[in-house]
Protein backbone atom coordinates (compact mmCIF):
# COMPACT_ATOMS: atom_id res chain seq x y z
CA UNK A 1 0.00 0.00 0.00
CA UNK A 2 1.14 3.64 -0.99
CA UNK A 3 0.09 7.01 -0.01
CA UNK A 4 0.67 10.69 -1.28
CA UNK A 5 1.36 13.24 0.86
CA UNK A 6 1.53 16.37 -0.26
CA UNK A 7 0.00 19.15 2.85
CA UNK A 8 0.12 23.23 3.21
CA UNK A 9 -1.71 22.33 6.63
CA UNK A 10 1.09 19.89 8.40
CA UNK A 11 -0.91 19.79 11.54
CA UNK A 12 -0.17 16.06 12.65
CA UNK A 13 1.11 14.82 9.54
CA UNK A 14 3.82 13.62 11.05
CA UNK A 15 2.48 11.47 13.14
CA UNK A 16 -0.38 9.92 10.57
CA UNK A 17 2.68 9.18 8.48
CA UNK A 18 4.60 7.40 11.03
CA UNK A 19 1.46 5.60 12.08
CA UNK A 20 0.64 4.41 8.04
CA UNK A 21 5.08 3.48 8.04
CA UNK A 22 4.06 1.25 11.17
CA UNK A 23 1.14 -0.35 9.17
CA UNK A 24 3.73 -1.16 6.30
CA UNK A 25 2.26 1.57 3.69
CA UNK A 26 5.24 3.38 1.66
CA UNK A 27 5.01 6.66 1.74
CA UNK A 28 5.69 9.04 -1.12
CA UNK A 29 6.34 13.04 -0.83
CA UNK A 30 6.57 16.24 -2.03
CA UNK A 31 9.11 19.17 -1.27
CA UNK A 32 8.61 21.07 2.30
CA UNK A 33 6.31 18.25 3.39
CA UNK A 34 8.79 15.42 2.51
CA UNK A 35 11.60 17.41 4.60
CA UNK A 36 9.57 17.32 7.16
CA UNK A 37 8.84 14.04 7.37
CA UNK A 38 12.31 13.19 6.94
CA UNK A 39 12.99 15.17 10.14
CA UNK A 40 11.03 12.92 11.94
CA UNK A 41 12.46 9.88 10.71
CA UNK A 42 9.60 8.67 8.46
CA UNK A 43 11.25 6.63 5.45
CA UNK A 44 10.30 8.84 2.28
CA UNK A 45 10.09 7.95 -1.29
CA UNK A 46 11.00 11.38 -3.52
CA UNK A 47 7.95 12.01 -6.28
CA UNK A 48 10.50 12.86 -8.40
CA UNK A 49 11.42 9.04 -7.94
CA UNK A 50 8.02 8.11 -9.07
CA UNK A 51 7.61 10.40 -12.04
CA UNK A 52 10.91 10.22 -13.01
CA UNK A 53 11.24 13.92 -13.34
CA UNK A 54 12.22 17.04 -11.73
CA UNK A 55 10.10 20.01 -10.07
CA UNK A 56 9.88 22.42 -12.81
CA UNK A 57 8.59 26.14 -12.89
CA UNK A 58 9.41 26.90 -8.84
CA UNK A 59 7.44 23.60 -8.23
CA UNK A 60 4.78 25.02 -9.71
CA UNK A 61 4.96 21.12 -11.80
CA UNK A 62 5.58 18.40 -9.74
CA UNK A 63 2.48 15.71 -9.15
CA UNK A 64 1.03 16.34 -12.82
CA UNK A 65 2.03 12.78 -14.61
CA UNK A 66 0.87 9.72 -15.40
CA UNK A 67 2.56 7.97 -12.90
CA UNK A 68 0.68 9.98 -10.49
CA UNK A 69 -2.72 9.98 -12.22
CA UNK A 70 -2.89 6.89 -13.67
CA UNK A 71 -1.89 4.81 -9.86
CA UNK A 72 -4.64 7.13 -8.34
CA UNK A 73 -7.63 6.28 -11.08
CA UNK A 74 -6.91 3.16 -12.40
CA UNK A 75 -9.59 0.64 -11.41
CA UNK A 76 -8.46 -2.20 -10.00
CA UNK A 77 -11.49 -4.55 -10.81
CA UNK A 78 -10.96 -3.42 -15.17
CA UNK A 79 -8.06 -5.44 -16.35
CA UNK A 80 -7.41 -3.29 -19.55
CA UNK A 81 -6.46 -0.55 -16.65
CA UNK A 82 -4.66 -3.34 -14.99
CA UNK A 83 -2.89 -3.92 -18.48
CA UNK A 84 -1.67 -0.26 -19.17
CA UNK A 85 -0.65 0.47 -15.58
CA UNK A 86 1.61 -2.85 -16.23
CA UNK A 87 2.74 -1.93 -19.51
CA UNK A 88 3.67 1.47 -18.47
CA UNK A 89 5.68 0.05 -15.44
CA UNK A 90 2.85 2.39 -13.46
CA UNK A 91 2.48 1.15 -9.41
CA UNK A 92 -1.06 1.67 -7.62
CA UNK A 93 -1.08 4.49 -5.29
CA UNK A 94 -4.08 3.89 -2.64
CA UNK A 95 -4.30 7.29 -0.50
CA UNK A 96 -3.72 10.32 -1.15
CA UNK A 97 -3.43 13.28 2.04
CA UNK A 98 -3.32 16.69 0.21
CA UNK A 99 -4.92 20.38 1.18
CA UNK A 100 -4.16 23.30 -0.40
CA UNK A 101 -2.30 26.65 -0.72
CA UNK A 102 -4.13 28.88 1.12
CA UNK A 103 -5.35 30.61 -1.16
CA UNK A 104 -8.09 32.40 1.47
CA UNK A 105 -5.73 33.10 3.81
CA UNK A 106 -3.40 34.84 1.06
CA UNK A 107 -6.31 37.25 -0.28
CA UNK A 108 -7.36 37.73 3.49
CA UNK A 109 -4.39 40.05 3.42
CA UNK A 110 -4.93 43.42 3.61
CA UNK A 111 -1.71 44.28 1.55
CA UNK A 112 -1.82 40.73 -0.48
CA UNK A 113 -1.27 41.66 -4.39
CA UNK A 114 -2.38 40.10 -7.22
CA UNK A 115 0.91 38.20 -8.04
CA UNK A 116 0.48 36.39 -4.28
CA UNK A 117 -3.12 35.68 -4.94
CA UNK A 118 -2.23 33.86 -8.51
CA UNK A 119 1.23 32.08 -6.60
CA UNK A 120 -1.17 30.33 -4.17
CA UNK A 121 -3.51 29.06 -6.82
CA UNK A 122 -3.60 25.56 -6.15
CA UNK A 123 -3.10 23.28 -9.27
CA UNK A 124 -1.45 19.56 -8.40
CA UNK A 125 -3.26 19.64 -5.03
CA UNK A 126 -7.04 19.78 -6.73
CA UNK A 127 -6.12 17.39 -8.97
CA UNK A 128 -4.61 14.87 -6.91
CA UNK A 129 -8.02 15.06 -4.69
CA UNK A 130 -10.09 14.89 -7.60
CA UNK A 131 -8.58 11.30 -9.25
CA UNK A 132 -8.57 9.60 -5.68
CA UNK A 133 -12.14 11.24 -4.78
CA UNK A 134 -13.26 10.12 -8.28
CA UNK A 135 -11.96 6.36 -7.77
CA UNK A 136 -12.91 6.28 -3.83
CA UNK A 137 -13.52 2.17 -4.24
CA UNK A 138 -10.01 1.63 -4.36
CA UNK A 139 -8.25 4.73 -3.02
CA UNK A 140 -8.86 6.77 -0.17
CA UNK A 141 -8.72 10.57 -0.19
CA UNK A 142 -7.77 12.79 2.72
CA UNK A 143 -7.76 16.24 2.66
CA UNK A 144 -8.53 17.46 6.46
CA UNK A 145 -6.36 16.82 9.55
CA UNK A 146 -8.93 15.89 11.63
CA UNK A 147 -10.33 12.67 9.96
CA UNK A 148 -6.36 11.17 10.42
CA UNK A 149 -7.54 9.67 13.82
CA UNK A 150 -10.23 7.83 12.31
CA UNK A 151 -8.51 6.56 9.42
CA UNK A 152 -5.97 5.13 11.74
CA UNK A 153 -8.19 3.89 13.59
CA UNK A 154 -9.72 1.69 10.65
CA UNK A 155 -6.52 0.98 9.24
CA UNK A 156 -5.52 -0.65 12.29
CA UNK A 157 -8.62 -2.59 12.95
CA UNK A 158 -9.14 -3.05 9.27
CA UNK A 159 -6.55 -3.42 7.57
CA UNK A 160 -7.50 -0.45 5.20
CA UNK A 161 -10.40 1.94 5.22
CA UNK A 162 -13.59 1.10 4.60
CA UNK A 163 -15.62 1.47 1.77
CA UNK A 164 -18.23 3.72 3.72
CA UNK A 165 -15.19 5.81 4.80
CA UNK A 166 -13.51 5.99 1.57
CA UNK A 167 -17.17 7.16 0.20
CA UNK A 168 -17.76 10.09 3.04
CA UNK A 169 -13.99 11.25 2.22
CA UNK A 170 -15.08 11.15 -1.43
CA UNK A 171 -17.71 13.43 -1.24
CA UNK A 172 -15.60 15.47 1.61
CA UNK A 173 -13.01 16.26 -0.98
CA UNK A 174 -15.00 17.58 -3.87
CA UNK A 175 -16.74 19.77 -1.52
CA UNK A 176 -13.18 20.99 -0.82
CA UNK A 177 -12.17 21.66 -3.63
CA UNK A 178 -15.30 23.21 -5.32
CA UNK A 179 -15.30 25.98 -2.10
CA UNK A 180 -11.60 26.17 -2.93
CA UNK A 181 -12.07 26.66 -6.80
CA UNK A 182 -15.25 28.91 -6.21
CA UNK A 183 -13.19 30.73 -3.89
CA UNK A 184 -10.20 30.97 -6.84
CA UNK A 185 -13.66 32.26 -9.17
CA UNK A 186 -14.92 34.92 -6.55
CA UNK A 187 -11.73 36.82 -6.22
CA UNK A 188 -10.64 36.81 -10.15
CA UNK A 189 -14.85 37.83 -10.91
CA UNK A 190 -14.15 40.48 -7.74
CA UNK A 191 -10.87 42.18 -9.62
CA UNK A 192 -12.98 42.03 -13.21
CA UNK A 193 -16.41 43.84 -11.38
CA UNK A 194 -14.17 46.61 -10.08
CA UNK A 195 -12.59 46.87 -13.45
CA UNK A 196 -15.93 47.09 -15.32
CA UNK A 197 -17.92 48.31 -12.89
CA UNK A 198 -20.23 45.76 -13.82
CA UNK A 199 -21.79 42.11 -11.97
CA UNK A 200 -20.58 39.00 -13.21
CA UNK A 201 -22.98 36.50 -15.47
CA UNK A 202 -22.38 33.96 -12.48
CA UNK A 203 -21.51 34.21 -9.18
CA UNK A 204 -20.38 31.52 -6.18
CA UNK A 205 -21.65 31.58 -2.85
CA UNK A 206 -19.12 30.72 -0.30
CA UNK A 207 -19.94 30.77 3.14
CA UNK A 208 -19.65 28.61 6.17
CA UNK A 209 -21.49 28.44 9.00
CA UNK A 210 -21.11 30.82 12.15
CA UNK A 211 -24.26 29.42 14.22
CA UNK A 212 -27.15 27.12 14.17
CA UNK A 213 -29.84 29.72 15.42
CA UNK A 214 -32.82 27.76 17.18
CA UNK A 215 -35.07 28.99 15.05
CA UNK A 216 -36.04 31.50 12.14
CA UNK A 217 -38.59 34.49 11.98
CA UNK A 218 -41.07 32.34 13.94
CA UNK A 219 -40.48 29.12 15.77
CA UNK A 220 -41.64 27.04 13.47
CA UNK A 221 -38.98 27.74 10.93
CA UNK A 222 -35.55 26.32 11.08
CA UNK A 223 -32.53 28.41 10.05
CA UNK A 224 -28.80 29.05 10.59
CA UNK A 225 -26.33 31.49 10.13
CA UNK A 226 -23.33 31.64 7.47
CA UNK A 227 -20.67 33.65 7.11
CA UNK A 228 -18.28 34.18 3.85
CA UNK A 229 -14.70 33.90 3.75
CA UNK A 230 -12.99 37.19 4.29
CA UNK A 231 -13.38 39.16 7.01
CA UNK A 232 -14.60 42.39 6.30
CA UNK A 233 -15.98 45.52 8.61
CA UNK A 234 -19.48 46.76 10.16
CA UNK A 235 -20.03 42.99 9.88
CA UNK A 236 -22.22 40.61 12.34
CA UNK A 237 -20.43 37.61 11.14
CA UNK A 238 -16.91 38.68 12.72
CA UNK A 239 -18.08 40.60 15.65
CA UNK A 240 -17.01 39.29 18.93
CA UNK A 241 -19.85 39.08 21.64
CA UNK A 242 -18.21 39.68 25.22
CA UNK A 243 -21.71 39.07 27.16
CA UNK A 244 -25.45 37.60 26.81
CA UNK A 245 -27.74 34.69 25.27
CA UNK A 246 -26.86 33.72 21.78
CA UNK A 247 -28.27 36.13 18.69
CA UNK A 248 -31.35 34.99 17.38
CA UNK A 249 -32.77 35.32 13.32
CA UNK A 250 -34.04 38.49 14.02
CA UNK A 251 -30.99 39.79 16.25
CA UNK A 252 -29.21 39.61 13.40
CA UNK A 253 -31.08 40.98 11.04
CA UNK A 254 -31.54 43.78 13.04
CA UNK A 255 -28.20 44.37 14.22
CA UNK A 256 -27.48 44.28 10.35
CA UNK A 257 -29.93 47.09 9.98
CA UNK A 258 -28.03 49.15 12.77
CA UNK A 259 -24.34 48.43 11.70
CA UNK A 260 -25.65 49.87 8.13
CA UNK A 261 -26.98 53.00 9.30
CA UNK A 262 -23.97 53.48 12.06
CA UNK A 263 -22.00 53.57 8.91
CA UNK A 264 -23.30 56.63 7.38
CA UNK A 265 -21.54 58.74 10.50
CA UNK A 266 -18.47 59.94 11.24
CA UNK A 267 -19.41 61.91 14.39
CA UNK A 268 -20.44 60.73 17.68
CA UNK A 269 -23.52 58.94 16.70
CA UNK A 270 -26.39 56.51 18.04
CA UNK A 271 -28.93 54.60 16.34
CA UNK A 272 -31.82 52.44 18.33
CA UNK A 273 -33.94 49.53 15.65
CA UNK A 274 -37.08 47.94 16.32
CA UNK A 275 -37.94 45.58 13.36
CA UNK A 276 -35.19 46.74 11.02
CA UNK A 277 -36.31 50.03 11.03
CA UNK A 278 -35.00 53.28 13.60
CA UNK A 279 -37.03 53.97 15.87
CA UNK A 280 -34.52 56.35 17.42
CA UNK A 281 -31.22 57.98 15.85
CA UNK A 282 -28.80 61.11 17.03
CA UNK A 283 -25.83 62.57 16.56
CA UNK A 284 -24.47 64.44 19.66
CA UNK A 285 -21.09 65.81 20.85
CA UNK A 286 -20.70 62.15 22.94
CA UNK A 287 -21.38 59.07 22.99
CA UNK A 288 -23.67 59.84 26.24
CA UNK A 289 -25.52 62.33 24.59
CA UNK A 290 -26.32 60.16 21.53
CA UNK A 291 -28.09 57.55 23.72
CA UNK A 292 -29.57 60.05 25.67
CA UNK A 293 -31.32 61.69 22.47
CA UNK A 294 -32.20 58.82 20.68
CA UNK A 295 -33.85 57.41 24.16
CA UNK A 296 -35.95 60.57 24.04
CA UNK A 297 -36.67 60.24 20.53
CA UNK A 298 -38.78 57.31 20.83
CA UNK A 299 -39.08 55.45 24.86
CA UNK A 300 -41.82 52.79 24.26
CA UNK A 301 -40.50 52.04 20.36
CA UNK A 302 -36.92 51.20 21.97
CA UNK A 303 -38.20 48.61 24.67
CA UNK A 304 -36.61 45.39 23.41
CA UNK A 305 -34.97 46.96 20.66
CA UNK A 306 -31.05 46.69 19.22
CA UNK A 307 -28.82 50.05 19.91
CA UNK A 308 -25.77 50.56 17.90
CA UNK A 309 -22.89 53.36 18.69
CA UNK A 310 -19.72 54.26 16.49
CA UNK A 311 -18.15 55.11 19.37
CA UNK A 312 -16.54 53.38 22.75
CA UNK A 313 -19.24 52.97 25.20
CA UNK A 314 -18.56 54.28 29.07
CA UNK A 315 -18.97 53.82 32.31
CA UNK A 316 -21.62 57.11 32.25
CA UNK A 317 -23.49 55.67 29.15
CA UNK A 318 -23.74 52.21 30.24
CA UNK A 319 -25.49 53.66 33.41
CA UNK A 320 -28.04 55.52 31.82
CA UNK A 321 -28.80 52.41 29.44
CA UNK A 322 -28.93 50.05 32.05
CA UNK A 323 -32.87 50.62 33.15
CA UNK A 324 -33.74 50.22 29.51
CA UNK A 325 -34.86 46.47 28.85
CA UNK A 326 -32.80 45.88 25.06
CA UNK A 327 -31.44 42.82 23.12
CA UNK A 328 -28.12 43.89 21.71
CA UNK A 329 -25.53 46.81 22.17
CA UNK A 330 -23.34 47.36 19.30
CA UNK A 331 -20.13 49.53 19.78
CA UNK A 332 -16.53 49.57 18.80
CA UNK A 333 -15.86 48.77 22.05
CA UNK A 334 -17.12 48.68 25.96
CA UNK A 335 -14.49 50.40 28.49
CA UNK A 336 -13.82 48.32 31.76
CA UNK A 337 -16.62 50.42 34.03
CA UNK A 338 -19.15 50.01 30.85
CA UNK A 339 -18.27 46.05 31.01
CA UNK A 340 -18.74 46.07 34.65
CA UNK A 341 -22.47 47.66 34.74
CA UNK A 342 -23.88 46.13 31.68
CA UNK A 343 -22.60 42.54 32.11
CA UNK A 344 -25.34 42.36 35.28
CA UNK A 345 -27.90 42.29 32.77
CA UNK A 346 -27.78 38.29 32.15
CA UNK A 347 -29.14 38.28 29.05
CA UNK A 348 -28.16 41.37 27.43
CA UNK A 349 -26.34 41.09 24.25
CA UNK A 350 -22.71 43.31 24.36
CA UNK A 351 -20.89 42.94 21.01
CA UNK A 352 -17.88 44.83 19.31
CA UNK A 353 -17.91 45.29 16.03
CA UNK A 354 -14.77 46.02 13.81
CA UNK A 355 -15.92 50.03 12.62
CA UNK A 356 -12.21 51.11 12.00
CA UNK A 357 -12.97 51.35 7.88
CA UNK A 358 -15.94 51.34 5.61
CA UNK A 359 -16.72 48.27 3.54
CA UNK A 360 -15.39 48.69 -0.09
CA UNK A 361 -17.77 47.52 -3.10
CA UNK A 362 -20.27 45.72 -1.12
CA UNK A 363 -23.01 43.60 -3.13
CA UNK A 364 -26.11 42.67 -1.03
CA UNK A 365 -27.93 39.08 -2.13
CA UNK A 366 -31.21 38.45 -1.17
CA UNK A 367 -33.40 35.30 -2.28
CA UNK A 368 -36.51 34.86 -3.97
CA UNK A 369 -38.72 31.83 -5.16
CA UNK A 370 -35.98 30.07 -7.77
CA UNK A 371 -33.13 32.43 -7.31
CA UNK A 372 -31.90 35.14 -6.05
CA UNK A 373 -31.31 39.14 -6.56
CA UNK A 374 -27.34 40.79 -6.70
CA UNK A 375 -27.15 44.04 -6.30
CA UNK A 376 -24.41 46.92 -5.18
CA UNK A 377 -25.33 47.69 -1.41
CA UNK A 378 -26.73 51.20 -1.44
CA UNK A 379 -23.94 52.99 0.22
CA UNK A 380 -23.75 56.44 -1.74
CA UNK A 381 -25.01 58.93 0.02
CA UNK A 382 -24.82 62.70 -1.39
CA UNK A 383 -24.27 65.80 0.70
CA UNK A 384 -27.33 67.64 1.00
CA UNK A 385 -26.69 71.49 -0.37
CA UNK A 386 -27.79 74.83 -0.57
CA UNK A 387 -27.34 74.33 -4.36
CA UNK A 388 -30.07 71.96 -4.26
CA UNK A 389 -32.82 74.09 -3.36
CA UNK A 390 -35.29 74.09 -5.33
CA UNK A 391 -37.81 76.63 -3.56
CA UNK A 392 -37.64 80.69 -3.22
CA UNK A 393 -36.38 79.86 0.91
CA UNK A 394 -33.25 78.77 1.09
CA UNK A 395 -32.51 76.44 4.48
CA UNK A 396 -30.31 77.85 7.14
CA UNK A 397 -27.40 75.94 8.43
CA UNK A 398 -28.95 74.74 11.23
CA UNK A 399 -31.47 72.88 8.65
CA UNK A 400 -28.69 71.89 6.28
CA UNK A 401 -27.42 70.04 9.07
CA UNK A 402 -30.53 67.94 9.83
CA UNK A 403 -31.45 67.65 6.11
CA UNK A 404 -28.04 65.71 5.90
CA UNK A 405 -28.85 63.91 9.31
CA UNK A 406 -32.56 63.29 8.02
CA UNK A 407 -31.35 62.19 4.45
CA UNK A 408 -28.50 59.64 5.95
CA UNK A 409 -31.69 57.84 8.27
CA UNK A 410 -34.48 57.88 5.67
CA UNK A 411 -32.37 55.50 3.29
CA UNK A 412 -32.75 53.16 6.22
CA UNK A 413 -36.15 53.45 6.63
CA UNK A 414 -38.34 50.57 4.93
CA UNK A 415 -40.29 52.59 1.87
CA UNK A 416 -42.36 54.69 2.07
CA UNK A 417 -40.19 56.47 4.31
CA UNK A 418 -41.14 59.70 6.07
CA UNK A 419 -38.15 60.87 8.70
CA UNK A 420 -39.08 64.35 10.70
CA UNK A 421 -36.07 65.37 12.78
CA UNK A 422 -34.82 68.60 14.53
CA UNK A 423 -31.05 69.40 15.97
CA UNK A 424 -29.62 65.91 14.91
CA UNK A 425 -32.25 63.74 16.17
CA UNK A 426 -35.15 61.79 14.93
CA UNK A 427 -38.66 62.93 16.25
CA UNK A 428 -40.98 60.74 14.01
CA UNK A 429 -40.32 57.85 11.62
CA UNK A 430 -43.09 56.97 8.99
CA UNK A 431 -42.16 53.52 7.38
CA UNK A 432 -43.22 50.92 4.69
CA UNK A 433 -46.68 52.71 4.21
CA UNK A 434 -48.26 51.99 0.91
CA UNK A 435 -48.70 55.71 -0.09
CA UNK A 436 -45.92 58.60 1.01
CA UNK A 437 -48.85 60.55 2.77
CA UNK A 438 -49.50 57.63 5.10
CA UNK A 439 -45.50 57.80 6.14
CA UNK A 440 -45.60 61.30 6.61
CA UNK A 441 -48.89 61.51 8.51
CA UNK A 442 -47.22 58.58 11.19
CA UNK A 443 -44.13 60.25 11.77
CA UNK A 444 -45.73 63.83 11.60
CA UNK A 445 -48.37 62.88 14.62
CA UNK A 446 -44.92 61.38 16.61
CA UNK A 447 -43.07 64.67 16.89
CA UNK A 448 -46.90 66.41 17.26
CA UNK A 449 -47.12 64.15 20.66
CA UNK A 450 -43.98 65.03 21.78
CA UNK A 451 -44.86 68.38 21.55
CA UNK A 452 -42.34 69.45 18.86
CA UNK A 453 -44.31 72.09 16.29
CA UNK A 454 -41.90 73.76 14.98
CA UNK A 455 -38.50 74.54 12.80
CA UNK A 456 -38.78 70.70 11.82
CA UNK A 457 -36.65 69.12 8.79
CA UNK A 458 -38.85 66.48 6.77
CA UNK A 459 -36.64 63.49 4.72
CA UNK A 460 -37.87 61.49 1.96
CA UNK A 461 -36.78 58.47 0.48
CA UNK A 462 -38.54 58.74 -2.29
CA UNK A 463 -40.09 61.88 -4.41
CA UNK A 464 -43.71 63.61 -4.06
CA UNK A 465 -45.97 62.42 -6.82
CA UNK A 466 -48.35 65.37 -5.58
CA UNK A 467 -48.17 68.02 -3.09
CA UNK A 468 -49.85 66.55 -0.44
CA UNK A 469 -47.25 65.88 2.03
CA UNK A 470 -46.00 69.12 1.60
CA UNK A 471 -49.43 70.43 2.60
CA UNK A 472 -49.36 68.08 5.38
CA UNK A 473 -45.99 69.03 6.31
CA UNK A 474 -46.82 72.39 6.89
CA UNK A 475 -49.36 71.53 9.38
CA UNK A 476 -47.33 70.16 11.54
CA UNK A 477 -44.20 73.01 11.80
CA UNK A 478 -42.05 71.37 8.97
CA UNK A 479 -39.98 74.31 7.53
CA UNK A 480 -37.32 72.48 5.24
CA UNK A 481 -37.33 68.95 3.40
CA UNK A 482 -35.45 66.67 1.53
CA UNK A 483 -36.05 64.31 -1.14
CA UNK A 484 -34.92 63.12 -4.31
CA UNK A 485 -37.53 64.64 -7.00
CA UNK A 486 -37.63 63.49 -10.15
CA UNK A 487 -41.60 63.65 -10.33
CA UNK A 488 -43.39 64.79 -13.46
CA UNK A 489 -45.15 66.43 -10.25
CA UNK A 490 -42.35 68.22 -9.20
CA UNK A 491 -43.04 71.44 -9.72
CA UNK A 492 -46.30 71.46 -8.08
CA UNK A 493 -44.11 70.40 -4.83
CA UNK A 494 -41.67 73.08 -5.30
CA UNK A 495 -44.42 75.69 -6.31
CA UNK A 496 -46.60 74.18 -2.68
CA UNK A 497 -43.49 74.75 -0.34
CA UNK A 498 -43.10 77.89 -1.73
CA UNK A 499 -46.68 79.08 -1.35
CA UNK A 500 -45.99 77.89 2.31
CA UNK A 501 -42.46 79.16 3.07
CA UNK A 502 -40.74 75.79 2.92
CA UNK A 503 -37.36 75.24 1.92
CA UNK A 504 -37.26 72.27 -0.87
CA UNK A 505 -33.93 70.88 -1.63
CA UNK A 506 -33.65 67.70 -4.53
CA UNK A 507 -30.57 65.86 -4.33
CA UNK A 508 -31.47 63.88 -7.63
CA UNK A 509 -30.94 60.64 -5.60
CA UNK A 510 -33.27 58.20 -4.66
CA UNK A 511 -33.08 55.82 -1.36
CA UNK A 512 -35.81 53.03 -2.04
CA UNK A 513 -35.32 50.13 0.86
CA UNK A 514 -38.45 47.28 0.16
């Protein structure tokens, strides 16, 4: 019996050779792994020895011959395979023990260049796992570290592997190696997207899983929770929870929602979600005062809700949090004192989220019935400007500043989305109503309750198709708004505010969220 070793991952190699030695299997190597083996005194046959040529190309050519191929997928129960292997003076090889360059690990780099990424582009090692996974009667096929136990095991009880064994590790390896090769695809389609600027005709979904959740949207639905391959920032799937119960479906999807809207700000800003929607957002001149406004904004909407900060929370913030029942906090960090006060809280959910940059060329997926739907992540947000008014008034700075603040939450807001807000904090939220009016009259009524008339800043996600909310705006102490136009009705919008002494500004871009 004769196996191929050939690893990247020599985590206990060693020992699985000496242990296959002991069982009177030859073993055959390549390059650093051979060395090593050597080193620990396992007999090794050179695969130069069986090929009967030399690495070429920086061993870039090394395993790819017949004398490699054609002892891994010859079958040994066809006797015209039997015949050439013979007549080619070609020996059986019965396992091969391969992984690969690490490829993931290489583009997981943040300075890794395109000349690494193409050097650690497996080619001998897929191949290799491919003829013994494709003849798996005769040959077995290992490409993880943690089945060598087992196949000791069976070896030693056995003899050999078993057939059931060999079968499992079959279908093991080409699982491997299609994540590896889709992998390979993703990165090369990545680098030709931002070339072109455009989505590739196919794409690979490569993701492994972070948590079995124990159950979906409802109970009766059973779901988990994957994660891709690279890490990447103002992500859930490699944020590190220091405290509380594990997330649930809708945790996460919140929490999602919050990280996305926590990314629009570079100043001291907090953001509270019920449902995937704000209930509550601020931007203040600290992290205390964030929390404090966005508490006022909305008290009942936040019970149970998911807060999210860009900023370190402390010791003063975590105090004035504490009463509040919530699922998750989302920061940067937690300082020592913050730790100390929220961690009483059994069940509260603390995690830290890596904010440091903002994700570059994101594409969001989402499924449908028979497929699914690519498209860029909407992460362009214009400035809102005095050039953009459209109306006789022209906004002060004070409103220029909420329209920006209002602008950067409405694209969060599930469409329609209405977002009334005054000195950097949200005072009603109007979303997913199926007419604009219906948004605006919700989150109009929410700042009327709180008894905030007037000098309010009114966002819109989408444009007016008549000048009814403007009408309605007025009513309730709305003196500037935002929104994208684009209306054949615009002008009867713009010619409404002006009648009313609104201040209209269009920044020609639309923030649709269904």
């Amino acid at each position: 019996m004769r196996a191929l070793i050939s690893v990247s991952d020599k985590t206990g190699v060693a020992e699985f050779a000496k242990n296959l030695q002991n069982f009177g299997w030859e073993i055959i190597a390549t390059g650093g792994t051979m060395k090593l083996l050597q080193d620990e005194g396992v007999n090794v046959i050179n695969i130069s020895d069986i090929t009967g040529f030399p690495e070429i190309c920086d061993g870039r050519v090394k395993t790819l011959h017949p004398n490699v191929h054609g002892g891994l997928l010859a079958r040994r129960d066809d006797q015209s395979h039997l015949q050439a292997l013979k007549e080619n003076k070609i020996e059986f090889i019965d396992m091969v023990c391969v992984n690969l360059y690490p490829f993931k690990e290489t583009i997981s780099k943040p300075d890794v260049t395109m000349a690494d990424a193409i050097e650690n582009i497996d080619i001998g090692g897929p191949s290799m796992l491919r003829s013994a996974a494709k003849n798996y009667k005769d040959v077995t096929v290992v490409c993880d570290p943690q089945d060598y136990s087992h196949i000791i095991s069976e070896i030693r009880e056995n003899g050999n592997t078993t057939p059931d064994t060999r079968l499992q590790l079959s279908a093991k390896a080409f699982a491997h190696t299609a994540v590896y090769d889709s992998g390979i695809a993703t990165y090369l389609q990545g680098v030709v997207v931002e070339a072109r600027h455009a989505l590739p005709e196919k794409i690979f979904l490569n993701f492994e899983l972070a948590q079995s959740l124990r159950y979906g949207e409802n109970p009766h639905q059973s779901a988990k929770f994957y994660k891709q391959d690279t890490r990447v920032p103002y992500s859930l799937a490699f944020a590190k929870q220091l405290h509380g119960k594990e997330l649930s479906y809708n945790n996460i999807q919140d929490a999602n929602a919050a990280l996305n809207i926590v990314m629009e700000f570079d100043e001291p800003f907090c953001a509270g979600l019920k449902h995937m929607n704000p209930c509550g957002a601020a931007v203040g001149k600290d992290v205390l005062e964030t929390w404090e406004k966005t508490y006022e904004a909305d008290q009942v909407s936040i019970f149970g809700g998911v807060v999210a900060f860009n900023r370190e929370v402390d010791e003063k913030t975590a105090t004035a949090m504490k009463p509040v029942f919530l699922e998750i906090i989302i920061a940067p960090a937690f300082s020592e004192g913050a730790l100390s006060v929220l961690t009483a809280k059994k069940n509260l959910r603390l995690l830290t989220v890596d904010m440091s940059k903002k994700i570059e060329n994101p594409q969001q997926v989402v499924s449908v019935n028979g497929g699914i739907l690519v498209q860029d992540l909407d992460t362009k947000t214009v400035n809102v400007t005095a050039e953009m008014t459209a109306t006789t008034k022209q906004p002060t700075d004070a409103q220029l500043r909420d329209m920006n603040f209002g602008w950067r939450i409405v694209k969060h807001v599930k469409s329609n989305a209405i977002v009334v807000v005054k000195n950097g904090c949200t005072v009603g939220v109007g979303a997913g109503q199926m007419n604009r009016v219906g948004s605006a009259e919700i989150a109009l009524k929410q700042a009327n309750e709180k008894g905030i008339t007037s000098n309010l800043v009114l966002a819109s996600d989408g444009f007016f198709p008549f000048d009814d909310t403007v009408t309605l705006a007025a009513q309730y102490g709305v003196e500037a708004i935002v929104q994208p136009g684009g209306s054949v009705q615009d002008e009867a919008s713009i010619t409404k505010a002006n009648e009313l002494n609104i201040a209209m500004a269009l920044t020609g871009m639309r923030h649709f969220k269904h």
